[in-house]
Every structure is written in structure tokens, then in C-alpha cells.
Protein backbone atom coordinates (compact mmCIF):
# COMPACT_ATOMS: atom_id res chain seq x y z
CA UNK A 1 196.71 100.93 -12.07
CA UNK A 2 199.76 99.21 -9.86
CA UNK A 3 198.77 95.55 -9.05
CA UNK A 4 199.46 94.08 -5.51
CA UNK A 5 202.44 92.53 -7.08
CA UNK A 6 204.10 95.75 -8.26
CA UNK A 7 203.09 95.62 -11.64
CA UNK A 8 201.50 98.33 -13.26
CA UNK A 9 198.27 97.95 -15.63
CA UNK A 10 198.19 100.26 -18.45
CA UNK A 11 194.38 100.51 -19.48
CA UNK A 12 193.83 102.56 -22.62
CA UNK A 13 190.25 104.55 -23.64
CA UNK A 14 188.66 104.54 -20.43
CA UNK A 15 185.31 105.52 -20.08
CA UNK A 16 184.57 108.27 -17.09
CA UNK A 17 180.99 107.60 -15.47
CA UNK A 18 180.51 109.97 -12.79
CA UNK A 19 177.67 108.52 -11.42
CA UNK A 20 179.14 104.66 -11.10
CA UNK A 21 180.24 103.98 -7.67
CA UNK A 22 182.93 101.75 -9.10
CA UNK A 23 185.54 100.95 -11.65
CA UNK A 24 184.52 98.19 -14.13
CA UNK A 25 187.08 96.62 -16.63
CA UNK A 26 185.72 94.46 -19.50
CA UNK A 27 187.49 91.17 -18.88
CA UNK A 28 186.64 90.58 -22.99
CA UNK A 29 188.77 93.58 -23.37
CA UNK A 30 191.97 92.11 -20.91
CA UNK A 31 191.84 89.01 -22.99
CA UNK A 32 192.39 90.63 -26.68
CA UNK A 33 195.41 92.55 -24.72
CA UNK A 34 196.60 88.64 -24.12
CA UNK A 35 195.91 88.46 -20.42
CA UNK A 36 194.86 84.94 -19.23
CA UNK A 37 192.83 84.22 -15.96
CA UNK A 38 192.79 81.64 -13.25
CA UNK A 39 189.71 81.71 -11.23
CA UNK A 40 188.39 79.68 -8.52
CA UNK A 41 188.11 79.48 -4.93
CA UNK A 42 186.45 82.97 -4.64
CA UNK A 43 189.53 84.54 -6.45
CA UNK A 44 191.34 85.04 -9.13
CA UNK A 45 195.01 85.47 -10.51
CA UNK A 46 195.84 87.53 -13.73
CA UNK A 47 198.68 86.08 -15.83
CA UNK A 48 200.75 87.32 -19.55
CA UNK A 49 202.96 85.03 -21.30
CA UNK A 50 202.91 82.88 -18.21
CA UNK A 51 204.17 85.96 -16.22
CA UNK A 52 202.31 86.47 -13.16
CA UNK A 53 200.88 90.42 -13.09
CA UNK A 54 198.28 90.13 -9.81
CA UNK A 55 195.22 88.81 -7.92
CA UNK A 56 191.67 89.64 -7.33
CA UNK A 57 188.95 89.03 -4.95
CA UNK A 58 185.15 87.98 -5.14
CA UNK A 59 183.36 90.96 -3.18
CA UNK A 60 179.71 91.35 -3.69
CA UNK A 61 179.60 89.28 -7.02
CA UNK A 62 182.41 90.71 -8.69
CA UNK A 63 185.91 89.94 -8.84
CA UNK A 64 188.38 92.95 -7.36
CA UNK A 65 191.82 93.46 -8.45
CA UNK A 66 193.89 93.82 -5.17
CA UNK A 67 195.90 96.74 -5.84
CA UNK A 68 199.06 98.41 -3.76
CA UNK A 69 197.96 100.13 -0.91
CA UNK A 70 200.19 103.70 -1.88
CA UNK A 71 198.60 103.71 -5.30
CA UNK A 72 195.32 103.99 -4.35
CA UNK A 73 196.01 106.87 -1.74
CA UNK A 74 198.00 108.67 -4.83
CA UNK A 75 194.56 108.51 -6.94
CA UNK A 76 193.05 111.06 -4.80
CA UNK A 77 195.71 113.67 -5.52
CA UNK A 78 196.01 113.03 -9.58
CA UNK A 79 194.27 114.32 -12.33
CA UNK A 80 193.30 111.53 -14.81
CA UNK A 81 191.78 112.13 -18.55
CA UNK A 82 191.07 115.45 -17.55
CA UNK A 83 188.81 114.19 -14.90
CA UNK A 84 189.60 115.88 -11.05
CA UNK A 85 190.26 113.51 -8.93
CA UNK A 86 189.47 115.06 -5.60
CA UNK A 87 191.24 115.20 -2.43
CA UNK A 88 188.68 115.56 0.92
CA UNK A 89 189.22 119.46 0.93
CA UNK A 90 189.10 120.55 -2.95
CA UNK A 91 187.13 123.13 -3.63
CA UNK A 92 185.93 121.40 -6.74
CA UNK A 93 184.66 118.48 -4.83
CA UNK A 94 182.21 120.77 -3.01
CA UNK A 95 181.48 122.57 -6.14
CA UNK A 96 180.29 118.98 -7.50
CA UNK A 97 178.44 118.05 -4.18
CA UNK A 98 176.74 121.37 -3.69
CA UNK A 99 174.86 121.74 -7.00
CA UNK A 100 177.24 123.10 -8.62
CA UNK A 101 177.29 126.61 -6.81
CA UNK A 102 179.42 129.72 -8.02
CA UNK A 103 183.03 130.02 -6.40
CA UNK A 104 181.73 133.30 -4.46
CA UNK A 105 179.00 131.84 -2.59
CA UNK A 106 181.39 129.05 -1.51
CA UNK A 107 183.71 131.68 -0.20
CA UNK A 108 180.82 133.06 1.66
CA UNK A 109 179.97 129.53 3.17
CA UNK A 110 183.21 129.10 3.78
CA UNK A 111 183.47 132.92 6.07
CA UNK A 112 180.20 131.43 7.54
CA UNK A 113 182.22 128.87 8.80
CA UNK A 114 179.79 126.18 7.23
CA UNK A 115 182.12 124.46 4.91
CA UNK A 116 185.94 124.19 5.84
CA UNK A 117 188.85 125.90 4.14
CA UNK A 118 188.76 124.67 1.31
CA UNK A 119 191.89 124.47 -1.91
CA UNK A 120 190.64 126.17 -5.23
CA UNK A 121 193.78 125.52 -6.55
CA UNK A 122 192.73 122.42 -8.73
CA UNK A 123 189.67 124.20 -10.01
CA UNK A 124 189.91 124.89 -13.91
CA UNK A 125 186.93 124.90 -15.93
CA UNK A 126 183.31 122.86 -14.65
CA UNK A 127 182.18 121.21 -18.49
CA UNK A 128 178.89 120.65 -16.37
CA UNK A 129 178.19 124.05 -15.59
CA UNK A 130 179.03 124.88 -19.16
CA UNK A 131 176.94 122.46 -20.59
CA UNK A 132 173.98 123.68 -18.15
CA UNK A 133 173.64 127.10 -19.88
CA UNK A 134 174.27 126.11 -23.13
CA UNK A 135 170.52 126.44 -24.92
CA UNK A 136 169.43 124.23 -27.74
CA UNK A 137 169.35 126.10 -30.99
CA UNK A 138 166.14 125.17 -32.75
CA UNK A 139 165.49 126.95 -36.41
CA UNK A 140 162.29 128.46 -36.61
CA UNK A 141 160.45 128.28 -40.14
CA UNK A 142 158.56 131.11 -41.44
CA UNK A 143 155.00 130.78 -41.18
CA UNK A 144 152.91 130.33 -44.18
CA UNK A 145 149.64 131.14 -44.97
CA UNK A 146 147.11 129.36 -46.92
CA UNK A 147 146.82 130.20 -50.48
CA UNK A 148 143.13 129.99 -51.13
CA UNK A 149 139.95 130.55 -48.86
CA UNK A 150 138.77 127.61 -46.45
CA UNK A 151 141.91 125.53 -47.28
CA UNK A 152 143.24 125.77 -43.59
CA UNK A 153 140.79 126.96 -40.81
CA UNK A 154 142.18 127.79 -37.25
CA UNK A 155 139.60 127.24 -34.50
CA UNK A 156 139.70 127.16 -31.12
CA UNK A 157 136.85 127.04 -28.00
CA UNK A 158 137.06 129.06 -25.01
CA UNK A 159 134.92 129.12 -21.42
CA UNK A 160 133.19 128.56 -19.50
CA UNK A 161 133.09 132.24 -18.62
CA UNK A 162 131.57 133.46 -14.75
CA UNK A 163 129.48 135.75 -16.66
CA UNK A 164 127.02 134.38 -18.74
CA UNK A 165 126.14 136.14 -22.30
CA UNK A 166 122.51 137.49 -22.66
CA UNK A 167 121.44 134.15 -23.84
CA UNK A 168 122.71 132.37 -21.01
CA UNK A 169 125.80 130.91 -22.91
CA UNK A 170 129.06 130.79 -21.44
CA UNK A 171 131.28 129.07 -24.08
CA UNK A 172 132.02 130.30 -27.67
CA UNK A 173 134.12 128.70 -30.35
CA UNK A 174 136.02 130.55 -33.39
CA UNK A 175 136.94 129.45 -36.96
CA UNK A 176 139.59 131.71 -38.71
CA UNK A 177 140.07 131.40 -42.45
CA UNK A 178 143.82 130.58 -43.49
CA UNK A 179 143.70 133.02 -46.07
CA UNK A 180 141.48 135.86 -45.52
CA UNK A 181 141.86 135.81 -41.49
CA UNK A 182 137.84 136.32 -41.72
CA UNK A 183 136.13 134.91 -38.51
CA UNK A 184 133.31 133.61 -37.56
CA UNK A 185 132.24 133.15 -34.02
CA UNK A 186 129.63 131.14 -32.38
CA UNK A 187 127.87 131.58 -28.86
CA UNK A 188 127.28 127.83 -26.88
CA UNK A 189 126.08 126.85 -24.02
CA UNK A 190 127.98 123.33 -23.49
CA UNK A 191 131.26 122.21 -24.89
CA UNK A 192 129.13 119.52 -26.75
CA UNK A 193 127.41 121.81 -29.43
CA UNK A 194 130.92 122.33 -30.93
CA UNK A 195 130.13 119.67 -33.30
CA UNK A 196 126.45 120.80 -34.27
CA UNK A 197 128.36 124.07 -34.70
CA UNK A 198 131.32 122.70 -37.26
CA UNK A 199 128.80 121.22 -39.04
CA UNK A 200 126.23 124.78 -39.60
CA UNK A 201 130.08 126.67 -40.26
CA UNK A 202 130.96 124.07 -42.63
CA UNK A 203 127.53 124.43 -44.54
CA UNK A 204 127.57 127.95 -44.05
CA UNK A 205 131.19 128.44 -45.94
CA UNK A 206 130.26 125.70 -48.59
CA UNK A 207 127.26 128.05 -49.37
């Protein structure tokens, strides 16, 4: 970063936030590098060793380092911690701004005449797009199965039904054994039996 005075400002392990509008330095950080501040007046002045290195600005409650005018225009043409800078007409911009999209449908937008001519040169390799397909390995145990009867019972309701049995119910409700996969299956009329129910399956079983 090149200082309205000329000077240059190294700044080592930079963070890259794509979605932060602007580019934050840690003062905390400037002062273990031995930089020294003067601030006041709505400004401030960064000094080393008593050597004067450049200025800043108050702008929307935070101070801004006035930098030289040609370095900032250079930034836009630069790559920088394999981050792509982009110039106005990179094809990678519009990649970014469009969701994204594959490199042939931008060359069809671009014979459509609704995006402009655009460079592809700078285009490597999108890290979001590969990230995007990447799927999430998740190991599946084995399932096992209960080794005795009524240690683990599966049960599960289901209804109402548009046709009614031929006692009028419209719900029924199933208990599977763990171990033999033997079922038993009960007729209701409301949702709210299921407990009468559990308790004549559980008697039933104990039995």
C-alpha cells in the first residue's frame, strides 16, 4: 500500500473478506510493527522512528489512510494473495456478480449483446464454485437390530384416511418388534386413543 507521501506499507497476513466493503487494518497490529500515531483535528499522521510515513482522514467514523492516487488505479489490474482483483470488463468479475454462471452461458450473453465484451484472460480456477459442489461426506453406521423381543419397538401413526374403515375409523397406529419384526396394528378413530392403545399393546406383549 503506497502512502500519500511515497512511502510504501508492507502489511503481512492479510485477511481477504469478500463481502466487506472496505479495507480494515488493526491499528494494535501497526503499533507492535513500531508505528506511532498522532491524531487529532479529524486526522491523523503515521510516524516510525520519528520518520514521517503518511496521513489519514476521519470519514464516516473511521480514520482513512490517504494513499497515492496511481496506486490505487494499479489495484484494479493486480492480482493480490491469489485474490482477482478485477478490472470493469473481467470476465471473472461478472462470473462473481452473476451467480457464479458457467463461462459458456456468459459467451452466449455476451453474443446476445447483454453483457459487453468481456476479458477471460484473468480467469483461472473459481474456489467458490469448487467449494459449491463439493458434498459433505457423512459415514453411515450399520444398522443394528435388537437382540431380544420387545427391547426396541418401532411405531408409528398414520391418517386420517378419506375412506373410512368398516368401523368408521380413519387412523391406525403400528408397533414393530426390534427383534422379531412381528407387528401389531391397531384401528382408531382419533389421534387421541394412541395412548389407550400403547397401554392395551404394552399389556398385551407383557402377557
Amino acid at each position: 500500500m503506497i502512502l500519500d507521501s511515497g512511502c510504501c506499507l508492507d502489511l503481512d497476513k492479510c485477511l481477504y473478506v469478500s463481502v466487506y466493503a472496505r479495507n480494515l487494518i488493526y491499528v494494535a497490529k501497526l503499533d507492535k510493527l513500531g508505528f506511532n500515531f498522532r491524531i487529532g483535528n479529524g486526522s491523523f499522521s503515521l510516524y516510525k522512528n520519528l520518520y514521517y510515513y503518511g496521513s489519514g482522514t476521519l470519514i464516516d467514523n473511521l480514520y482513512c489512510f490517504n494513499l497515492d492516487v496511481k496506486s490505487v488505479e494499479s489495484l484494479f489490474h493486480v492480482e493480490h494473495s491469489n485474490h482477482i482483483v478485477c478490472k470493469e470488463n473481467s470476465a471473472f468479475l461478472w462470473h462473481q456478480r452473476l451467480g457464479h454462471i458457467s463461462k459458456e452461458r456468459m459467451s452466449r450473453l455476451m453474443k446476445s449483446e447483454i453483457l459487453p465484451q468481456l476479458d477471460f484472460s484473468g480467469w483461472d480456477v473459481c474456489l467458490d464454485c469448487i467449494k459449491g459442489k463439493q458434498t459433505k461426506h457423512i459415514s453411515k453406521n450399520p444398522a443394528t437390530r435388537s437382540s431380544q423381543l420387545l427391547k426396541l419397538i418401532h411405531t408409528d401413526i398414520c391418517g386420517p384416511f378419506d375412506a373410512p374403515s368398516f368401523g368408521s375409523e380413519k387412523y391406525f397406529i403400528i408397533f414393530i418388534d426390534g427383534f422379531s419384526r412381528y407387528c401389531y396394528l391397531y384401528l382408531l378413530h382419533e389421534k387421541s386413543q394412541s395412548v389407550d392403545v400403547l397401554k392395551t399393546f404394552i399389556n398385551e406383549v407383557e402377557r
